[in-house]
PDB file of N, CA and C in Angstrom:
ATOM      1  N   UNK A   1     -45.558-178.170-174.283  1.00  0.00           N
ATOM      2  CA  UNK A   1     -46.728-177.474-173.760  1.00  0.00           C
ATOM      3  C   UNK A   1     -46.437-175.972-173.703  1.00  0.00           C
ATOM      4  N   UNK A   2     -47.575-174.785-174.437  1.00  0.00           N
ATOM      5  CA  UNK A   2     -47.326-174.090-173.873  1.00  0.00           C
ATOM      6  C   UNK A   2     -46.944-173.170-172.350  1.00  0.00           C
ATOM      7  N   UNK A   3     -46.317-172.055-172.050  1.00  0.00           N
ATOM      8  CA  UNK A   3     -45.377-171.411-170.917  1.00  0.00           C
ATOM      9  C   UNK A   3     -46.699-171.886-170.249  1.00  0.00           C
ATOM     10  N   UNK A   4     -47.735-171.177-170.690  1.00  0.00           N
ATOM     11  CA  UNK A   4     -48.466-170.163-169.588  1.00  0.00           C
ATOM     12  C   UNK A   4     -49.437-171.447-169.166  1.00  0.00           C
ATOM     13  N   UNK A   5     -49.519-172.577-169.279  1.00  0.00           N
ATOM     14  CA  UNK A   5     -50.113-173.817-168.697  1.00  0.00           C
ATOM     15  C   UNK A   5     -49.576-173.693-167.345  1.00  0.00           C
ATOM     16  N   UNK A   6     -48.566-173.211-166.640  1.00  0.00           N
ATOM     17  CA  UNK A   6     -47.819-173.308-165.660  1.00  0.00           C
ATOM     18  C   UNK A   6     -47.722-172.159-164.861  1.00  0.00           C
ATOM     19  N   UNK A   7     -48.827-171.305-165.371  1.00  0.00           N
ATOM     20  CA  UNK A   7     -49.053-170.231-164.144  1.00  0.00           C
ATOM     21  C   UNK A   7     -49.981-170.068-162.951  1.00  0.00           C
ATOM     22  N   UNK A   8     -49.177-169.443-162.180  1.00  0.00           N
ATOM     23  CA  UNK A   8     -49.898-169.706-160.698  1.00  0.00           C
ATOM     24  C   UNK A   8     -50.027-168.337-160.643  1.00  0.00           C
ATOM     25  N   UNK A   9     -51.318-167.760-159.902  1.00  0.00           N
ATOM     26  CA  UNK A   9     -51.326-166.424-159.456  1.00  0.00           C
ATOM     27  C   UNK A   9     -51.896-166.558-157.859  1.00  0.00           C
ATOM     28  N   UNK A  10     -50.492-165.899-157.414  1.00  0.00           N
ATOM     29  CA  UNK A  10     -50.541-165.636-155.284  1.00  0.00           C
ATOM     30  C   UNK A  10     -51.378-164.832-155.006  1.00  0.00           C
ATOM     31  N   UNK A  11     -52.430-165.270-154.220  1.00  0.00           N
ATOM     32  CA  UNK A  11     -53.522-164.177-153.998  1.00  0.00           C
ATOM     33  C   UNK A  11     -53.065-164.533-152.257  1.00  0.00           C
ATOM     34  N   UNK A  12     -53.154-163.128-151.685  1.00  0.00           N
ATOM     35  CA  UNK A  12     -53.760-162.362-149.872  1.00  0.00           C
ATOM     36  C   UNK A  12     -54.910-162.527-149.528  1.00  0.00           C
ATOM     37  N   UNK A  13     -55.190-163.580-148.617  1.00  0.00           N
ATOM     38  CA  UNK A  13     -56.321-163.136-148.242  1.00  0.00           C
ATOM     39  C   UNK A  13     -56.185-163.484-146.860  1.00  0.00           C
ATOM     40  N   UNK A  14     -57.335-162.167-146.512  1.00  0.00           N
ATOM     41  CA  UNK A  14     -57.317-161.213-145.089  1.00  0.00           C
ATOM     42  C   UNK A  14     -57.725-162.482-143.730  1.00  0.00           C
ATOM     43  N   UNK A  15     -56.831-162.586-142.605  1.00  0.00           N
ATOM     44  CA  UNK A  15     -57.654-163.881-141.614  1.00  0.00           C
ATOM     45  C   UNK A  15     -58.463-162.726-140.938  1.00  0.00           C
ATOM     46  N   UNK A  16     -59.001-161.321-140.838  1.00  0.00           N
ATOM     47  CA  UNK A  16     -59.099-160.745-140.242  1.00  0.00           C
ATOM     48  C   UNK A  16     -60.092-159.222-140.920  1.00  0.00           C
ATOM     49  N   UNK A  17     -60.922-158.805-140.065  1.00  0.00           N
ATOM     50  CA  UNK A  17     -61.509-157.839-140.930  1.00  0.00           C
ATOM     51  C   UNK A  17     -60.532-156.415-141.427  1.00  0.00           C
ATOM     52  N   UNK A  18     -59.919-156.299-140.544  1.00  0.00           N
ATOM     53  CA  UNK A  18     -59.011-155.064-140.658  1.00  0.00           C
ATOM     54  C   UNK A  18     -57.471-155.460-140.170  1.00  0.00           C
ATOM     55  N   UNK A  19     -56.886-155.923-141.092  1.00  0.00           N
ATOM     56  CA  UNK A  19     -55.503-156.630-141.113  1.00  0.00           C
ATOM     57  C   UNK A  19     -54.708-155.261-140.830  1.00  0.00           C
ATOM     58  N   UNK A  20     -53.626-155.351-140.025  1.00  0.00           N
ATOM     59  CA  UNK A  20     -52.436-154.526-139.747  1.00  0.00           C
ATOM     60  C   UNK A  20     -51.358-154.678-139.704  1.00  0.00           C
ATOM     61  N   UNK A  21     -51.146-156.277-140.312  1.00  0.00           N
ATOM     62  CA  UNK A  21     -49.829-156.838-140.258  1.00  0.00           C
ATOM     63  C   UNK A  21     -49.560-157.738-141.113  1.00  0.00           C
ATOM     64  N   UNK A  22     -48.410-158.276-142.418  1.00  0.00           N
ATOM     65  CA  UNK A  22     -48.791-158.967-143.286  1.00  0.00           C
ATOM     66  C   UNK A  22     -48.716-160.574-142.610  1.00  0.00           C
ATOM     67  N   UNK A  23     -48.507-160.436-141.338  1.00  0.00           N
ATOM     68  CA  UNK A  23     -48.784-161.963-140.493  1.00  0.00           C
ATOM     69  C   UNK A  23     -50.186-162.280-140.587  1.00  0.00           C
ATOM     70  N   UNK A  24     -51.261-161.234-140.615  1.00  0.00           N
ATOM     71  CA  UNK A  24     -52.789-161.305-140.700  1.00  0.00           C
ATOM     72  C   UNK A  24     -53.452-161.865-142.045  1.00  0.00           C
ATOM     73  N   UNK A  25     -52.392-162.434-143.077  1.00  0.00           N
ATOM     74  CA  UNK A  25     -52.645-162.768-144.330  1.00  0.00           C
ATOM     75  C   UNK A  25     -52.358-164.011-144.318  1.00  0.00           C
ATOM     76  N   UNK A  26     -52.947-164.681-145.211  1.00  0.00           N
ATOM     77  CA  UNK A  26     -52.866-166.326-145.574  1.00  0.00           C
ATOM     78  C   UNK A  26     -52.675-166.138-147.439  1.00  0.00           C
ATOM     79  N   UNK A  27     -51.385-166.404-148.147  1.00  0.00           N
ATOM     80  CA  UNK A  27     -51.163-166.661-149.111  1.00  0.00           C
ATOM     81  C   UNK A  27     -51.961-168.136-149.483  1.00  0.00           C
ATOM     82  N   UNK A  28     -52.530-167.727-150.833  1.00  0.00           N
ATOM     83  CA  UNK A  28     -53.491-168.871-151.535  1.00  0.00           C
ATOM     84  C   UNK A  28     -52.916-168.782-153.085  1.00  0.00           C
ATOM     85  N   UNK A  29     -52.077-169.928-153.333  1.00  0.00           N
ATOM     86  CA  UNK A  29     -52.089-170.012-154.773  1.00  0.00           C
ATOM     87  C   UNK A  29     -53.142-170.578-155.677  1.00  0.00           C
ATOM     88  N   UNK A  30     -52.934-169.984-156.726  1.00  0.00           N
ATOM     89  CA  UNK A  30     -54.082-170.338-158.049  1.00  0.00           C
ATOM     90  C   UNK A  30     -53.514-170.841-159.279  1.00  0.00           C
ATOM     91  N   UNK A  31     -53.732-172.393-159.359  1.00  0.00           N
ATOM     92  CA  UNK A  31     -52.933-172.809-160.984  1.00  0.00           C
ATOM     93  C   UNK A  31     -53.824-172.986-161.558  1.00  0.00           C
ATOM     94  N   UNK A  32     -53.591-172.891-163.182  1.00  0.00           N
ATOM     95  CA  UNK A  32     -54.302-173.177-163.789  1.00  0.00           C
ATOM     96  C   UNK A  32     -54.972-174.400-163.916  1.00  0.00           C
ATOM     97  N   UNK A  33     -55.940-174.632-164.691  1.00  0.00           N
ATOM     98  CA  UNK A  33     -56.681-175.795-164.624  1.00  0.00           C
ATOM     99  C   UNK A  33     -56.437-177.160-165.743  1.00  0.00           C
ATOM    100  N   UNK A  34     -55.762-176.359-166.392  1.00  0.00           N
ATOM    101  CA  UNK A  34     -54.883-177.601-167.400  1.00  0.00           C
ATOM    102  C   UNK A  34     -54.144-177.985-166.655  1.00  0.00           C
ATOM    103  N   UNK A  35     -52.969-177.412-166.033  1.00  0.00           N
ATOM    104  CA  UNK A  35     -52.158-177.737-165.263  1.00  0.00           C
ATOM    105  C   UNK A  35     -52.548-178.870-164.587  1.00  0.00           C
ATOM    106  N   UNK A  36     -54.156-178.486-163.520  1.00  0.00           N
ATOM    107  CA  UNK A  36     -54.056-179.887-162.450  1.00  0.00           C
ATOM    108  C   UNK A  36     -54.590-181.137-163.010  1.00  0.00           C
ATOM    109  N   UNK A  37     -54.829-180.921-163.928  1.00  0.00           N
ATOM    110  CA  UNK A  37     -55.263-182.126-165.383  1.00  0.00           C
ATOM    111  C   UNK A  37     -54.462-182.740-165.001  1.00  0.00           C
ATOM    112  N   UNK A  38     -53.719-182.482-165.746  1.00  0.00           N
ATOM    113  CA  UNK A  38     -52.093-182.593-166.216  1.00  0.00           C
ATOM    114  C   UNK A  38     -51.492-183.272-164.995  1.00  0.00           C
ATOM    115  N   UNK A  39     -51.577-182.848-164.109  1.00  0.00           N
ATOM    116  CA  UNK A  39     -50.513-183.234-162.610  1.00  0.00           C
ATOM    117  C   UNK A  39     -52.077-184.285-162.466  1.00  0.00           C
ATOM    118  N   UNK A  40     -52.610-184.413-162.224  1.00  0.00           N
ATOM    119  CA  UNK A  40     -53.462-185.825-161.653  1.00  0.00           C
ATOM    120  C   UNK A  40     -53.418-186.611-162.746  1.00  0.00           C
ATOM    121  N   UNK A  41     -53.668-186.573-164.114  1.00  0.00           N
ATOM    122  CA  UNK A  41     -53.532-187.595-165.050  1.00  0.00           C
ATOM    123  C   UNK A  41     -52.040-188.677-164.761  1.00  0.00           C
ATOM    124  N   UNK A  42     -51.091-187.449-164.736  1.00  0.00           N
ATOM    125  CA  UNK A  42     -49.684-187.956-164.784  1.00  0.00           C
ATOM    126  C   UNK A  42     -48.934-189.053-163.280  1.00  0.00           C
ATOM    127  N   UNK A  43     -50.127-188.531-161.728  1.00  0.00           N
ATOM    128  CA  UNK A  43     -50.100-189.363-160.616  1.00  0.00           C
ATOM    129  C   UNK A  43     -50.840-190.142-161.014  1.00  0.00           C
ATOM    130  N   UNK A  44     -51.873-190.318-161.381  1.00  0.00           N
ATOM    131  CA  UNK A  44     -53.316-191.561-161.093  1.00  0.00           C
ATOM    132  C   UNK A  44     -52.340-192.663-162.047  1.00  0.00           C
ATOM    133  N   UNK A  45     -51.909-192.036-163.463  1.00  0.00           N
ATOM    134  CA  UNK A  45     -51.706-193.375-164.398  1.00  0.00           C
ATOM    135  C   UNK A  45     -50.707-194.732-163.408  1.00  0.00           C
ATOM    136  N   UNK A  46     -49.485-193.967-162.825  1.00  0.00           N
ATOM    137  CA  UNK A  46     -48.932-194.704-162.204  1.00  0.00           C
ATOM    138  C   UNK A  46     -48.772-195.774-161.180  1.00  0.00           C
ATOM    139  N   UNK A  47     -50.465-194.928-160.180  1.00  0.00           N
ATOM    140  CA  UNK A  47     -51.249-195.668-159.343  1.00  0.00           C
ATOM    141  C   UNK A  47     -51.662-197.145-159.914  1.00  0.00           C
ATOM    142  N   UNK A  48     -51.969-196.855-161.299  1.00  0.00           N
ATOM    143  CA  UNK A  48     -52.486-198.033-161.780  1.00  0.00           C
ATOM    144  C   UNK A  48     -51.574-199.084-162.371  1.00  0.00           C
ATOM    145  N   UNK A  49     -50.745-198.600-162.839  1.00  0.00           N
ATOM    146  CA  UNK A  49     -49.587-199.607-163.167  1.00  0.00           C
ATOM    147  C   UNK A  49     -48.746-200.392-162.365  1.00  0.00           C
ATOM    148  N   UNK A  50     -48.465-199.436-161.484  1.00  0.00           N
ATOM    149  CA  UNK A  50     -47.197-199.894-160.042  1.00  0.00           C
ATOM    150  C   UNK A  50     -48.799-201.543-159.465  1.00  0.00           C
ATOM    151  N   UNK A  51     -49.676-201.359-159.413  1.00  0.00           N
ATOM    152  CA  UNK A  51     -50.640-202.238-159.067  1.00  0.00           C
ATOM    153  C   UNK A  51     -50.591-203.747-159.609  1.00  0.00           C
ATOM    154  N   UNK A  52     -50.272-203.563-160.831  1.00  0.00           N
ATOM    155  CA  UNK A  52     -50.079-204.522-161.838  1.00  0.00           C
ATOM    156  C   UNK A  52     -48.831-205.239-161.666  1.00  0.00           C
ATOM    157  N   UNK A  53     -47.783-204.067-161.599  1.00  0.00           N
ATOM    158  CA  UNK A  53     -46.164-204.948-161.708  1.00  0.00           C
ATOM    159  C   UNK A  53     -45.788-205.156-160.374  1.00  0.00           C
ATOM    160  N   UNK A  54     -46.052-204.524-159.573  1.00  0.00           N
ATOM    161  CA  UNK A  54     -45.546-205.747-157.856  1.00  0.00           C
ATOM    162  C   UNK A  54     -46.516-206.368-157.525  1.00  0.00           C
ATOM    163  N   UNK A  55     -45.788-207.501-156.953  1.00  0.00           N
ATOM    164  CA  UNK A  55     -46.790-208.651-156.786  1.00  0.00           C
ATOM    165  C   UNK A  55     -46.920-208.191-155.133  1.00  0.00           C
ATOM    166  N   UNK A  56     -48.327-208.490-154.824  1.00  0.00           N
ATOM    167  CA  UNK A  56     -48.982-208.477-153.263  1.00  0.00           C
ATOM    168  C   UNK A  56     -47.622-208.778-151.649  1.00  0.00           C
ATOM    169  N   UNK A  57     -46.890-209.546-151.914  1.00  0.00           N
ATOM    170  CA  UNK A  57     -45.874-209.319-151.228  1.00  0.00           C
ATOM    171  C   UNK A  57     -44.992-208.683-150.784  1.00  0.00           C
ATOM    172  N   UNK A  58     -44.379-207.403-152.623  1.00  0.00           N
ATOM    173  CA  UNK A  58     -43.567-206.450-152.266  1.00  0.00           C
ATOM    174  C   UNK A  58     -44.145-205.245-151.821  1.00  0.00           C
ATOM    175  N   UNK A  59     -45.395-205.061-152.039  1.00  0.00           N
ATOM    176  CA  UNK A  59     -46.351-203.599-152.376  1.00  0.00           C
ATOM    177  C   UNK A  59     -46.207-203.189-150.567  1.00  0.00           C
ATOM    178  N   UNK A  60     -45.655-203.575-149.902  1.00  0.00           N
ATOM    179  CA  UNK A  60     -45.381-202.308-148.313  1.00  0.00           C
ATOM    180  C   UNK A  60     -46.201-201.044-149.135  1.00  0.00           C
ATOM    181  N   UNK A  61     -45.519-200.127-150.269  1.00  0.00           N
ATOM    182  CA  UNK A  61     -45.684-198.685-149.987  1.00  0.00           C
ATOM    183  C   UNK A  61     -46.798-198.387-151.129  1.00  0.00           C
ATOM    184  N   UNK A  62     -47.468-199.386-151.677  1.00  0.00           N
ATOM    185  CA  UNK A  62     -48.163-199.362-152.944  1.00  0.00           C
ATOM    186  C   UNK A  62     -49.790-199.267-152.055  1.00  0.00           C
ATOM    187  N   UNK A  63     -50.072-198.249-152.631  1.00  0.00           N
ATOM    188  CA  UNK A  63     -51.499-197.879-152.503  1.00  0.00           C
ATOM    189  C   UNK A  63     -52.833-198.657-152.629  1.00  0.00           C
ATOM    190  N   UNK A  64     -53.614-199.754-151.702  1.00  0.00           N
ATOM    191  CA  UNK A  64     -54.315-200.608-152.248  1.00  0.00           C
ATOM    192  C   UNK A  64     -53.693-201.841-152.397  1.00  0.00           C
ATOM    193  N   UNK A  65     -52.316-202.114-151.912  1.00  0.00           N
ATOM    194  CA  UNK A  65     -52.018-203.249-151.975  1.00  0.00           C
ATOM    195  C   UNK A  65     -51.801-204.034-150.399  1.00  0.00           C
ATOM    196  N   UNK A  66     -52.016-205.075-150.233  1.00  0.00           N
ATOM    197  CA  UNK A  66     -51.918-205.394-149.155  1.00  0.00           C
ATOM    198  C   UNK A  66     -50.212-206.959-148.636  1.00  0.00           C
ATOM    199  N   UNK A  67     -49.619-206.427-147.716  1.00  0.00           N
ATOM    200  CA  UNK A  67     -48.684-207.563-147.425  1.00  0.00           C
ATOM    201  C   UNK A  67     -49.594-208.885-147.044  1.00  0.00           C
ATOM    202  N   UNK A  68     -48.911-210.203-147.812  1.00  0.00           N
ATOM    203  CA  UNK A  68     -49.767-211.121-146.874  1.00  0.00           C
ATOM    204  C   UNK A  68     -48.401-211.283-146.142  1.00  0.00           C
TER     205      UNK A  68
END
């Protein structure tokens, strides 16, 4: 994949009308949008598989699965 799929740009923004301290700021990152493709395609597929290969007994930590 190309680099730049993997850039984030840190944006400031103000909790306050007239900030005087950089404590008065809330850092907000920005990734790109291939990127979160990319990162949810690559969680969801697994969701669906791990579903399939433990059976209802072992799944404690499996999403949608229930202990009998």
């Amino acid at each position: 994949m190309p680099k730049q799929i993997n850039d984030t740009h840190i944006v400031l923004i103000c909790k306050v009308e007239h900030p005087y301290s950089v404590a008065l700021f809330r850092p907000i990152g920005f990734c790109n949008v291939v990127y979160k493709v990319v990162t949810t395609a690559t969680v969801q597929h697994p969701k669906l598989v791990l579903s399939k290969l433990i059976l209802p007994t072992q799944g404690a930590f499996v999403f949608g699965m229930m202990n009998l």
